[in-house]
Protein backbone atom coordinates (compact mmCIF):
# COMPACT_ATOMS: atom_id res chain seq x y z
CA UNK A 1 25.01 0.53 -21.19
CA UNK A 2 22.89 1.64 -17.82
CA UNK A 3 21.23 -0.96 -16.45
CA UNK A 4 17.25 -0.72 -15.49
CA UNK A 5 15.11 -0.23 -12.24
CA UNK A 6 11.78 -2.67 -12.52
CA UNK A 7 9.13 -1.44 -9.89
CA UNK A 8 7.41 -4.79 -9.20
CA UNK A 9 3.93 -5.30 -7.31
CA UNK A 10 4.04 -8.23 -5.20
CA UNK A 11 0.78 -9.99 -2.91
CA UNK A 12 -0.86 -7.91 -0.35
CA UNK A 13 -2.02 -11.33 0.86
CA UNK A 14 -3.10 -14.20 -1.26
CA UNK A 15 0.72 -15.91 -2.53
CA UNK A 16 -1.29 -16.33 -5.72
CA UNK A 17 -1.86 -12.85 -6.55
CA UNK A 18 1.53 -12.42 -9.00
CA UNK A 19 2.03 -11.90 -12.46
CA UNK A 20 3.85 -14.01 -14.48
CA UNK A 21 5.53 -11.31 -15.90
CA UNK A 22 6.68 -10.35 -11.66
CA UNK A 23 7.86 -13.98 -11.36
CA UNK A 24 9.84 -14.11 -14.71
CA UNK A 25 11.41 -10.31 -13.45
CA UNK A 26 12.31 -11.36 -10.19
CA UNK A 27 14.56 -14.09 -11.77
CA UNK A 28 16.36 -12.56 -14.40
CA UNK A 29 17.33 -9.11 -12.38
CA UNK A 30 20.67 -8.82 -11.04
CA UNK A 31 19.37 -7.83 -7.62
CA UNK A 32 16.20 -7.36 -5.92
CA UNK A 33 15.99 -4.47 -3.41
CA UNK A 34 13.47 -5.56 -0.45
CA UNK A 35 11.87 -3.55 2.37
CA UNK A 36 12.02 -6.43 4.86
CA UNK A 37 14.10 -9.31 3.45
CA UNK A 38 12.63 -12.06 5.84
CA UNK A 39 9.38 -11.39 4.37
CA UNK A 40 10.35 -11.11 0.58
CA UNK A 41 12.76 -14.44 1.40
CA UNK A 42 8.76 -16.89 2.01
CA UNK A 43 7.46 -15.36 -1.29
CA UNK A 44 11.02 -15.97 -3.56
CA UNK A 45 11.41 -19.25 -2.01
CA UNK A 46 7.94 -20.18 -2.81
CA UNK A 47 8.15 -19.22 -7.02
CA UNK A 48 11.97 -20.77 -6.35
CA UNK A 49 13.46 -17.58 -7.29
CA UNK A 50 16.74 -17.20 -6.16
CA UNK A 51 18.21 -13.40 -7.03
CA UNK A 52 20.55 -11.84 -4.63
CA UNK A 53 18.16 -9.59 -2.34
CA UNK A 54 19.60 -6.49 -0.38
CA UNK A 55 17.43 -4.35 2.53
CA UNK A 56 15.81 -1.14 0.84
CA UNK A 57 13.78 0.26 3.53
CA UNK A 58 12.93 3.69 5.08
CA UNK A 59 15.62 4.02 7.80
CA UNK A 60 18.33 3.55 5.23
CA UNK A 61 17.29 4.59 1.46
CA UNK A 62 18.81 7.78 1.94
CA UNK A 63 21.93 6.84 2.94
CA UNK A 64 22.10 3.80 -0.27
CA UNK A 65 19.80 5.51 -3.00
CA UNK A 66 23.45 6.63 -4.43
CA UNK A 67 24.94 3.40 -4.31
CA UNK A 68 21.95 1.99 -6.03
CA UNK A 69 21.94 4.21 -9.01
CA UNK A 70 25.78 3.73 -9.27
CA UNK A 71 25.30 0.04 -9.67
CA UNK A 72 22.60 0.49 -12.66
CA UNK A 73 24.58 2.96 -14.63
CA UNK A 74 27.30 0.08 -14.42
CA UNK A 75 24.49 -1.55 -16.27
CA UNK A 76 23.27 -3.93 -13.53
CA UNK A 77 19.53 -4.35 -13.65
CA UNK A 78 17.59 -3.86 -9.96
CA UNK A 79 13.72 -4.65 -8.75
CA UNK A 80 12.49 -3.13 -6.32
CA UNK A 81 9.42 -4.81 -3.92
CA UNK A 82 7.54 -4.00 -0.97
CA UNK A 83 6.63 -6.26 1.97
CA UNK A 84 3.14 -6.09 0.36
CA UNK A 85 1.40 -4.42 -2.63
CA UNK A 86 3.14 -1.62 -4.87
CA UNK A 87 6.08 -0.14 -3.99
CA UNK A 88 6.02 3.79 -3.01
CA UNK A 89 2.14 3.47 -2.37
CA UNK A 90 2.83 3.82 1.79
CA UNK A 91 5.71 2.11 1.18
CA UNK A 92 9.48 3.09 0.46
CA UNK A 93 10.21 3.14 -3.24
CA UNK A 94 9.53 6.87 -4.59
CA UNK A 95 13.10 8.55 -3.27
CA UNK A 96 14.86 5.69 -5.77
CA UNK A 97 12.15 5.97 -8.64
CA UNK A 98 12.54 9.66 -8.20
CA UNK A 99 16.57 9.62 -8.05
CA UNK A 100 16.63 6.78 -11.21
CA UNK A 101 14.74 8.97 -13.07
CA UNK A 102 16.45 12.33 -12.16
CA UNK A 103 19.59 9.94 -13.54
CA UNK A 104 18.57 8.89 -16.46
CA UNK A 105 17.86 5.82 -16.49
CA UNK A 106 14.75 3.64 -17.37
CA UNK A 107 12.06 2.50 -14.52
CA UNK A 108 9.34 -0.09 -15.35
CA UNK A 109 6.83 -0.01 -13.23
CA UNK A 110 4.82 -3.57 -13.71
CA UNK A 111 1.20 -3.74 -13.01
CA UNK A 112 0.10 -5.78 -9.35
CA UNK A 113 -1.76 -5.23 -6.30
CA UNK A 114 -2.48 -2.73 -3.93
CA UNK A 115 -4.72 -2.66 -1.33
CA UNK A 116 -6.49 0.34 -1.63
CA UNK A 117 -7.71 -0.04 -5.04
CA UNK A 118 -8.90 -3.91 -4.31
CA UNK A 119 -10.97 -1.90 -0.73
CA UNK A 120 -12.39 0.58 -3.20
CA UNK A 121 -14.05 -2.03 -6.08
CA UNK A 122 -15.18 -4.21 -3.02
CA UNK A 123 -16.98 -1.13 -1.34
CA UNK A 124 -19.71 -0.69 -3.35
CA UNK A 125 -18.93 3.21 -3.08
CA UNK A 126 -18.60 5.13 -5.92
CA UNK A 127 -15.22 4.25 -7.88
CA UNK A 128 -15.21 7.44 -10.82
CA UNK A 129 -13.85 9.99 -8.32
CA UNK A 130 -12.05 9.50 -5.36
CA UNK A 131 -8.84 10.63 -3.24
CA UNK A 132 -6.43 8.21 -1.18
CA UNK A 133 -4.76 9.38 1.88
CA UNK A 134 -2.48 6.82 2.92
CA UNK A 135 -2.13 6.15 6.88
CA UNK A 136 -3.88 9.35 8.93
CA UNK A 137 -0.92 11.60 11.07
CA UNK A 138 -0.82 9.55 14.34
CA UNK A 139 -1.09 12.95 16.64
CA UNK A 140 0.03 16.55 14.82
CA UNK A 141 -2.29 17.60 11.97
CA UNK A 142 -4.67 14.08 12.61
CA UNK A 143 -7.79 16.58 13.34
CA UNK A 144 -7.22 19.15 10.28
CA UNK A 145 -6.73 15.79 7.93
CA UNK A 146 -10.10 14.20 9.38
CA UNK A 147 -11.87 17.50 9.28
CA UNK A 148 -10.66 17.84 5.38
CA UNK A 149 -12.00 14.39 4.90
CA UNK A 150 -15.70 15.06 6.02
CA UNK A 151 -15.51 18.15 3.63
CA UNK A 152 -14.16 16.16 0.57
CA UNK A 153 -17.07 15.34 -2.16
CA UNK A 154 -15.11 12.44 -3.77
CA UNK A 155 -14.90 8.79 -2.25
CA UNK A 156 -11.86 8.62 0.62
CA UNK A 157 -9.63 6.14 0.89
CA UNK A 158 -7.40 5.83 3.82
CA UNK A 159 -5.70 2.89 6.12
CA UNK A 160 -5.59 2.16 9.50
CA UNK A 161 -4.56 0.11 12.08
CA UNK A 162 -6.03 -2.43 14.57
CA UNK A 163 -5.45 -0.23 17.69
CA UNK A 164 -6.67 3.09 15.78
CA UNK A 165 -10.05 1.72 14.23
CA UNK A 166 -12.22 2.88 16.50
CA UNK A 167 -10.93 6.19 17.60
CA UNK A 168 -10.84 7.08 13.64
CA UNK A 169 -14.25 5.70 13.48
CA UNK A 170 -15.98 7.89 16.43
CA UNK A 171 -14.07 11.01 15.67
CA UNK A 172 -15.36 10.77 12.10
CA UNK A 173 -18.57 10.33 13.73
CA UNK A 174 -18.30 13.79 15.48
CA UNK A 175 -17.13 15.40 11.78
CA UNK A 176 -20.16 13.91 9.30
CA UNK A 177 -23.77 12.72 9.32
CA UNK A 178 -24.18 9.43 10.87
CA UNK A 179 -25.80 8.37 7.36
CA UNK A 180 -22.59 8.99 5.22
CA UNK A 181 -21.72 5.07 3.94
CA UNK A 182 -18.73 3.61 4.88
CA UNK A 183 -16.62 0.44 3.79
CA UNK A 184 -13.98 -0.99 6.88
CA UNK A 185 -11.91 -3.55 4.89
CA UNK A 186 -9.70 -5.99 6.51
CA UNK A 187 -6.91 -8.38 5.64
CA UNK A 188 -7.76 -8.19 2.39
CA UNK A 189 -7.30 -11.42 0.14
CA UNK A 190 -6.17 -13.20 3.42
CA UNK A 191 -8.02 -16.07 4.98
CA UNK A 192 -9.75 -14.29 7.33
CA UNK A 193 -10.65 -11.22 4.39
CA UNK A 194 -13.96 -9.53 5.71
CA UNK A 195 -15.69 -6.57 4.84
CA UNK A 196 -18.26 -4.50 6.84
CA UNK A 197 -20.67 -1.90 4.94
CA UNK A 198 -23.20 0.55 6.01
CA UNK A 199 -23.83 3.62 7.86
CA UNK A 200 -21.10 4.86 9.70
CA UNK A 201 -23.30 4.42 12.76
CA UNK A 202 -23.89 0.76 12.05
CA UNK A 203 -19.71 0.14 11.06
CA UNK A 204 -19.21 2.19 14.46
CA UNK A 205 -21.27 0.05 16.20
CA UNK A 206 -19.99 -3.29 14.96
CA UNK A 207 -16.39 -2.65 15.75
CA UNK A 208 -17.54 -1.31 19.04
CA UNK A 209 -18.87 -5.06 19.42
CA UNK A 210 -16.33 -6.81 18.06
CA UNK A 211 -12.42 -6.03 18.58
CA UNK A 212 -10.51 -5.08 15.13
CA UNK A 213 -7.98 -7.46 14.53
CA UNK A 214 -5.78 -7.69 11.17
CA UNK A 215 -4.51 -4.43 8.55
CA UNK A 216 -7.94 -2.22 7.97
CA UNK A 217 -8.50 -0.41 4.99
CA UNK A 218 -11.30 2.42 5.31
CA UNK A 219 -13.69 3.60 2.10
CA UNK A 220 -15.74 6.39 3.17
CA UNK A 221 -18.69 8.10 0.74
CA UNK A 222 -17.90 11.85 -0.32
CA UNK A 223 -19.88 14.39 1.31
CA UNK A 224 -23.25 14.89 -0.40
């Protein structure tokens, strides 16, 4: 009998922020596959869930995806979580759910949290229609990807980090009119959760005033 791979959403911030359903998974698996095992080890420890946990990260799921799928057709049952959120949204996971499916064998992907779609609802931008872009291209491609953003007509979606925020911010500026609204969400569900709305002029200007600090999540209008 093959064995299973369960896709399981864990906290972007907020411990609280799991599903029963996640908890009760995580304990009755054979082994859970982690991007960063020190940081999976504080949220297992604090549901006192005690699976065998293995490193599943970029640098090496190439080189293991095989062994992985070997060990569920033996019929050994594996989750897979992220440091944060939903696996394979910016985060490693699509290679194996690609690879498990290509062999066969069932993935469950369990409903959770991601940060994009808890920036979006918060915005106050319009929800119906929009497009996520993950993390912009650090140097090659950056100004074609920001350029395509200004054009799009549906709501953007994108994240960014600390050091980043305001060069996005004033090279957007140069792209769109300074009354397109914007949404700059930060450590979302975390203690110090905050989220500034306005013009893009007006977000500009705060962060320009006050240093970014924390993981930033961006909702941009579409282009009128």
């Amino acid at each position: 009998m093959k064995g299973k791979l369960y896709v399981v959403p864990t906290p972007i911030g907020n411990l609280e922020d799991i599903t029963l359903r996640a908890i009760r998974i995580l304990s009755e698996v054979d082994l859970i596959l982690a991007e960063d095992t020190r940081v999976s080890r504080k949220l297992l420890s604090h549901y006192k869930i005690d699976t065998a946990l293995e490193s599943h990260h970029q640098n090496n799921e190439h080189a293991t995806v095989s062994k992985q799928i070997e060990k569920m057709k033996q019929g050994l049952s594996l989750a897979l979580i992220s440091d944060a959120g939903t696996p394979a949204i910016s985060d490693p996971g699509f290679l194996l759910v690609r690879e498990t499916v290509k062999a066969g064998i069932e993935v469950d992907c369990l409903p959770g949290p991601t940060a994009l779609i808890v920036a979006l609802v918060n915005s106050g931008i319009p929800t119906e229609r929009f497009v996520f872009e993950g993390f912009l291209p650090p140097k090659k491609g950056r100004q074609k990807k920001l350029q395509q953003i200004s054009d799009e007509e549906r709501t953007i979606v994108f994240y960014e980090s600390p050091h980043k925020l305001n060069k996005t911010l004033a090279q957007l500026a140069e792209l769109i009119e300074e009354d397109r609204t914007i949404a700059v969400c930060r450590e979302m569900t975390k203690k110090f959760e905050e989220t500034i709305r306005g013009t893009l002029k007006e977000v500009q200007q705060h962060f320009e005033e006050n240093s970014p600090k924390g993981e930033f999540v961006i909702v941009l209008s579409g282009k009128k």
